[in-house]
Structures are given as structure tokens and as C-alpha cells.
N, C-alpha and C. Protein backbone atom coordinates (compact mmCIF):
# COMPACT_ATOMS: atom_id res chain seq x y z
N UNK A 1 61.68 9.10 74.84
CA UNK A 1 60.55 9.69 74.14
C UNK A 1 60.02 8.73 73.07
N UNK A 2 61.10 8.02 72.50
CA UNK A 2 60.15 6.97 71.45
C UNK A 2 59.69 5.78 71.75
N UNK A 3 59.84 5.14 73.28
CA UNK A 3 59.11 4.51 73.08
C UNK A 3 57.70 5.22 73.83
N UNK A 4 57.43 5.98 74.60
CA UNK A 4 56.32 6.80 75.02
C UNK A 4 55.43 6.24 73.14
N UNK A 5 56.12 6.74 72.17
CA UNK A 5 55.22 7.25 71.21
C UNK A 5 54.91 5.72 70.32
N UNK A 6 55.59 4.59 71.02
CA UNK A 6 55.39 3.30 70.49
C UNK A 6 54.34 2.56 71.30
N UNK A 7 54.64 2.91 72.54
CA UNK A 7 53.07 2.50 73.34
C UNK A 7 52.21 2.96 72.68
N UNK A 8 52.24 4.13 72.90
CA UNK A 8 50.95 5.07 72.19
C UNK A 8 50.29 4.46 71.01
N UNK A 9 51.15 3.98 70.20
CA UNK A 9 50.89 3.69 68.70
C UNK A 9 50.17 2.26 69.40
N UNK A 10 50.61 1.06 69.82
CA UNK A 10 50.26 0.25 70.22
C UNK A 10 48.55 -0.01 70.89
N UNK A 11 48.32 1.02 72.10
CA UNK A 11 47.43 0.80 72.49
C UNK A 11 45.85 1.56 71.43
N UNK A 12 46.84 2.42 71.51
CA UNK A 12 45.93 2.97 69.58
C UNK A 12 45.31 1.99 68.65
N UNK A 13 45.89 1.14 68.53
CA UNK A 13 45.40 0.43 67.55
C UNK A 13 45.06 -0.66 68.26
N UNK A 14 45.02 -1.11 69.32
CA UNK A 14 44.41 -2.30 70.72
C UNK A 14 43.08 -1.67 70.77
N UNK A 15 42.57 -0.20 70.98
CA UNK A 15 41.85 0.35 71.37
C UNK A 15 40.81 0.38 69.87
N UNK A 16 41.38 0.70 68.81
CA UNK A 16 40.51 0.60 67.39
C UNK A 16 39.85 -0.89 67.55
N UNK A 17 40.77 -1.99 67.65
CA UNK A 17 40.73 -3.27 67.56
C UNK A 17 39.58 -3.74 68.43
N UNK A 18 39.61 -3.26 69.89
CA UNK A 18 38.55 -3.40 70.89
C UNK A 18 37.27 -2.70 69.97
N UNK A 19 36.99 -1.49 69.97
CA UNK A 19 36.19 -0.74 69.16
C UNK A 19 35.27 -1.73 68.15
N UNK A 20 36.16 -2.05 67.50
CA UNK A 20 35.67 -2.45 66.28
C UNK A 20 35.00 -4.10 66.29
N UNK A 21 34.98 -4.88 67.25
CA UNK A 21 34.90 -6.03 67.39
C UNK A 21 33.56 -5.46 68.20
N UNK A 22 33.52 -4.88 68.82
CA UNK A 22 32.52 -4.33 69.85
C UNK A 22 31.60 -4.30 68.63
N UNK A 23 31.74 -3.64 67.90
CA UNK A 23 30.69 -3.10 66.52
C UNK A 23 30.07 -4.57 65.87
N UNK A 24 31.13 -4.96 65.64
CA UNK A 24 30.99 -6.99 65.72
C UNK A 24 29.49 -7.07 66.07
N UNK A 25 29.74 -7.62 67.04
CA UNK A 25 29.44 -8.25 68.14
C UNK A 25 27.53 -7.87 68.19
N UNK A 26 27.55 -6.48 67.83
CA UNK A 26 26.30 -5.37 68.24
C UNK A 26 25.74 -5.93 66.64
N UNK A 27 25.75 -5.62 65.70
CA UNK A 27 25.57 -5.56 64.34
C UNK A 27 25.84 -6.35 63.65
N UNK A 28 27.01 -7.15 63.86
CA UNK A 28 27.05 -8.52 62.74
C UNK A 28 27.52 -8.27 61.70
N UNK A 29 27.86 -7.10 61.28
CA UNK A 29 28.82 -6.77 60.21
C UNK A 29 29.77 -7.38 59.99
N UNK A 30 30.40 -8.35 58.91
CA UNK A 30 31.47 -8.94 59.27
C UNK A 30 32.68 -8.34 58.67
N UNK A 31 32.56 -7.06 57.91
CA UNK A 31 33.56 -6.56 57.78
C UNK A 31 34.14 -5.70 58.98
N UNK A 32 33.20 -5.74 59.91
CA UNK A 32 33.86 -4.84 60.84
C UNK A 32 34.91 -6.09 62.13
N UNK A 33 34.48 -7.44 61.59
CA UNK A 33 35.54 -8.39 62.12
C UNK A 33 36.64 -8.48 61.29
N UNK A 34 36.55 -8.73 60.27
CA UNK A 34 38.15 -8.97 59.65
C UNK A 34 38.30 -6.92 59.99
N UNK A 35 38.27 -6.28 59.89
CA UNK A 35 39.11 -4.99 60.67
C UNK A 35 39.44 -4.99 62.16
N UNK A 36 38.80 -5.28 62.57
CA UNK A 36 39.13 -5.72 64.13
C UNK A 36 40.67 -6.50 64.29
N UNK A 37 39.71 -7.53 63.27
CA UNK A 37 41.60 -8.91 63.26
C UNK A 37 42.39 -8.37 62.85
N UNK A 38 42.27 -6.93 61.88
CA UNK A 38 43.64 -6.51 61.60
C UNK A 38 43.98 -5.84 62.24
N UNK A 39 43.60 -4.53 63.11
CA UNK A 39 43.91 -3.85 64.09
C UNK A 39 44.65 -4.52 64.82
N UNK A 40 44.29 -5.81 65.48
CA UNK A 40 44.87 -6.87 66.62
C UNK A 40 45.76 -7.30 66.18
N UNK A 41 45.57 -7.01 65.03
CA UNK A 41 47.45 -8.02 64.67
C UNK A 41 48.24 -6.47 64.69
N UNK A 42 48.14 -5.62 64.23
CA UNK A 42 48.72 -4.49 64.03
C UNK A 42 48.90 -3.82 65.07
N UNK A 43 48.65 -3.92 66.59
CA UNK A 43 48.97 -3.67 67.65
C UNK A 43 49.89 -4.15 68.07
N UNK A 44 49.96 -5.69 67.54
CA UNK A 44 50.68 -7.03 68.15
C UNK A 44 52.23 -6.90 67.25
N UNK A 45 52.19 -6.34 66.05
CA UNK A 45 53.27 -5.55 65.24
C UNK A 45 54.00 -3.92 65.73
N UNK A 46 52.95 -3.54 66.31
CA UNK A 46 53.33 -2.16 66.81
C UNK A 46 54.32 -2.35 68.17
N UNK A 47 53.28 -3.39 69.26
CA UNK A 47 54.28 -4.11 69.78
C UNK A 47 55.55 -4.37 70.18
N UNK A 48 56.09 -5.26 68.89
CA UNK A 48 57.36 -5.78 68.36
C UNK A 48 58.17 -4.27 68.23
N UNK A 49 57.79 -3.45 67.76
CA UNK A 49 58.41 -2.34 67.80
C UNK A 49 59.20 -1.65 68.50
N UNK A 50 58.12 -1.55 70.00
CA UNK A 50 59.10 -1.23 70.72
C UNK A 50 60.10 -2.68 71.49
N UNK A 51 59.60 -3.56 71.35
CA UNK A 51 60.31 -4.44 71.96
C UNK A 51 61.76 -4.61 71.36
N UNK A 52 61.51 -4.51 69.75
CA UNK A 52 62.94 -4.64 69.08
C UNK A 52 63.87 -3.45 69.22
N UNK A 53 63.15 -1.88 69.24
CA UNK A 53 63.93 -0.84 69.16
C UNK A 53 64.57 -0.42 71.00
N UNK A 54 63.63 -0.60 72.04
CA UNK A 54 63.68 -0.02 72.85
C UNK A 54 64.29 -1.32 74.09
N UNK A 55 63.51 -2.36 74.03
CA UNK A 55 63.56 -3.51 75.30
C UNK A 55 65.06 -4.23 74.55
N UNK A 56 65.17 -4.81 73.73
CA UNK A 56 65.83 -5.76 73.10
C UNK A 56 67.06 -4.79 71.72
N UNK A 57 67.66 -3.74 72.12
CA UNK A 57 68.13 -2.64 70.61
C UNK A 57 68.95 -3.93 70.98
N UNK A 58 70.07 -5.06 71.00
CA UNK A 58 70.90 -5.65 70.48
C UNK A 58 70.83 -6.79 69.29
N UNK A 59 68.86 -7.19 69.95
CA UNK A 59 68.58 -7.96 68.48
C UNK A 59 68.12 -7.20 67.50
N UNK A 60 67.84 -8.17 66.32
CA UNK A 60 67.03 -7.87 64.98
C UNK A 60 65.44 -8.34 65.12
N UNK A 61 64.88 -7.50 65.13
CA UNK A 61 63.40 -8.37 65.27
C UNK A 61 62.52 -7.44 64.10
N UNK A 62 63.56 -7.04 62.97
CA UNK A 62 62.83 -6.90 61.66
C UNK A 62 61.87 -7.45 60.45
N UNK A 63 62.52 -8.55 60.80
CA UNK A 63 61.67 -9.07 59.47
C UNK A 63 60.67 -10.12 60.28
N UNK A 64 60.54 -10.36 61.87
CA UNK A 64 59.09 -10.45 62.15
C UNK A 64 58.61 -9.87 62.56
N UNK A 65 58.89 -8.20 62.83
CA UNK A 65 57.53 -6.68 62.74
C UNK A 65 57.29 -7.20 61.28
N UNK A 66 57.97 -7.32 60.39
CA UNK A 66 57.61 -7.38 59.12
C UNK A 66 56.40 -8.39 58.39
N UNK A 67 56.28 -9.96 59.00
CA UNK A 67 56.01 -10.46 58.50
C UNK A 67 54.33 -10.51 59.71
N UNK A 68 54.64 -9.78 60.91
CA UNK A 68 53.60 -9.43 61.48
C UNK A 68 52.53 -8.55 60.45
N UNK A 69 53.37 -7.31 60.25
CA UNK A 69 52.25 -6.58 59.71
C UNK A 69 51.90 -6.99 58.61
N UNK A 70 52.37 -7.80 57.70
CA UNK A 70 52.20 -8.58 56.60
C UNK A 70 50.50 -9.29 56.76
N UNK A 71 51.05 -10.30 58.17
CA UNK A 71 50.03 -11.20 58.16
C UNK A 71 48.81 -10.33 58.94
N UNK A 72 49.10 -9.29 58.98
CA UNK A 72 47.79 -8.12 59.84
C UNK A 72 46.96 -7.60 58.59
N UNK A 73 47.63 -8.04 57.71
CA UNK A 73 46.49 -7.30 56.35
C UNK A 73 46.15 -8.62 55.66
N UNK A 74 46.48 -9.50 56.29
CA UNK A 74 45.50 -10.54 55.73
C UNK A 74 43.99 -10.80 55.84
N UNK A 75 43.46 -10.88 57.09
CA UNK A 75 42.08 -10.85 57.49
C UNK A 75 40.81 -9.90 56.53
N UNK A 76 41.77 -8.68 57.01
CA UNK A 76 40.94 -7.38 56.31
C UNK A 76 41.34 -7.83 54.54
N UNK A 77 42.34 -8.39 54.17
CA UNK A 77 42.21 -7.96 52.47
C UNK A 77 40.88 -9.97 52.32
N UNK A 78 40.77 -10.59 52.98
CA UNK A 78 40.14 -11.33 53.11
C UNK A 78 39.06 -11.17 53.08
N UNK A 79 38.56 -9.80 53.77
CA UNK A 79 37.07 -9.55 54.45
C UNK A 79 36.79 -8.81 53.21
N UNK A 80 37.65 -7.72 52.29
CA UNK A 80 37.23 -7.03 51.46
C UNK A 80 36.81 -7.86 50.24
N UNK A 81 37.53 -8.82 49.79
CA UNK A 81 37.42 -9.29 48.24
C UNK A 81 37.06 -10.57 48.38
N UNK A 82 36.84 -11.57 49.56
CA UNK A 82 35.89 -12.81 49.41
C UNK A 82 34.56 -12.67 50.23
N UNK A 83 34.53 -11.54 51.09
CA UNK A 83 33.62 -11.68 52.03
C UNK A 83 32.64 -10.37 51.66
N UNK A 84 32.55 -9.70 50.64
CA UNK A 84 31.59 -8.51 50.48
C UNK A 84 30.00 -8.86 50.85
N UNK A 85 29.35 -8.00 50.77
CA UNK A 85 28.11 -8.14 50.70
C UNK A 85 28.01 -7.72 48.85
């Protein structure tokens, strides 16, 4: 059952990520790119999730979900405080 709910989480946020780049793309907003890049990294962290808990439970693959979602709020805290309108 958990990883059912780690895909889930995964393509969830693949699917925001698609979404939001789409919005990109149409409009030119560029805050709606650095959210996109973070979604995509935050899928790519969601990911790791199940890979560490479910595919791989004998390793540790903590502290790079960790430093994934770390570097997934980079873009977006990028897009907010150098890139405003």
C-alpha cells in the first residue's frame, strides 16, 4: 500500500510540473518556470522515496531524498526573490 501512495505522490507532482511549464511556454510567465523546475525536482525526490523505502529498504538513500528536495526549492526560491516582476 505505500508504495501505491509514493507513485501517486510522484506522478502528482510530474503532472503539476508538466502543467506548469505548459503555462510557461503559453504566457511567458517566468515564475511559472522556476515552479515547474521545482515540481520536477520534487517528483525526482518523491521518486527516491519509493526507491529507498520500497525497491532498495537495505540501503540509506536519506540524505539524497534530502539534498534532492533541498535542491527542488532552489529554482522557485530563485524565481521568487531575484526574478519578480
Amino acid at each position: 500500500m505505500g508504495s501505491v501512495v509514493y507513485i501517486l505522490g510522484s506522478l502528482t507532482s510530474l503532472w503539476c510540473a508538466i502543467l506548469l511549464l505548459r503555462g510557461y511556454q503559453r504566457v511567458k510567465k517566468r515564475l511559472l518556470l522556476w515552479s515547474g523546475l521545482c515540481f520536477l525536482a520534487l517528483a525526482l525526490s518523491n521518486f527516491l522515496v519509493l526507491v529507498d523505502l520500497e525497491l532498495l529498504p537495505g540501503r540509506d538513500l536519506y540524505r539524497l531524498r534530502l539534498v534532492t528536495a533541498a535542491a527542488a526549492m532552489l529554482p522557485l526560491l530563485y524565481g521568487l526573490i531575484w526574478d519578480s516582476e
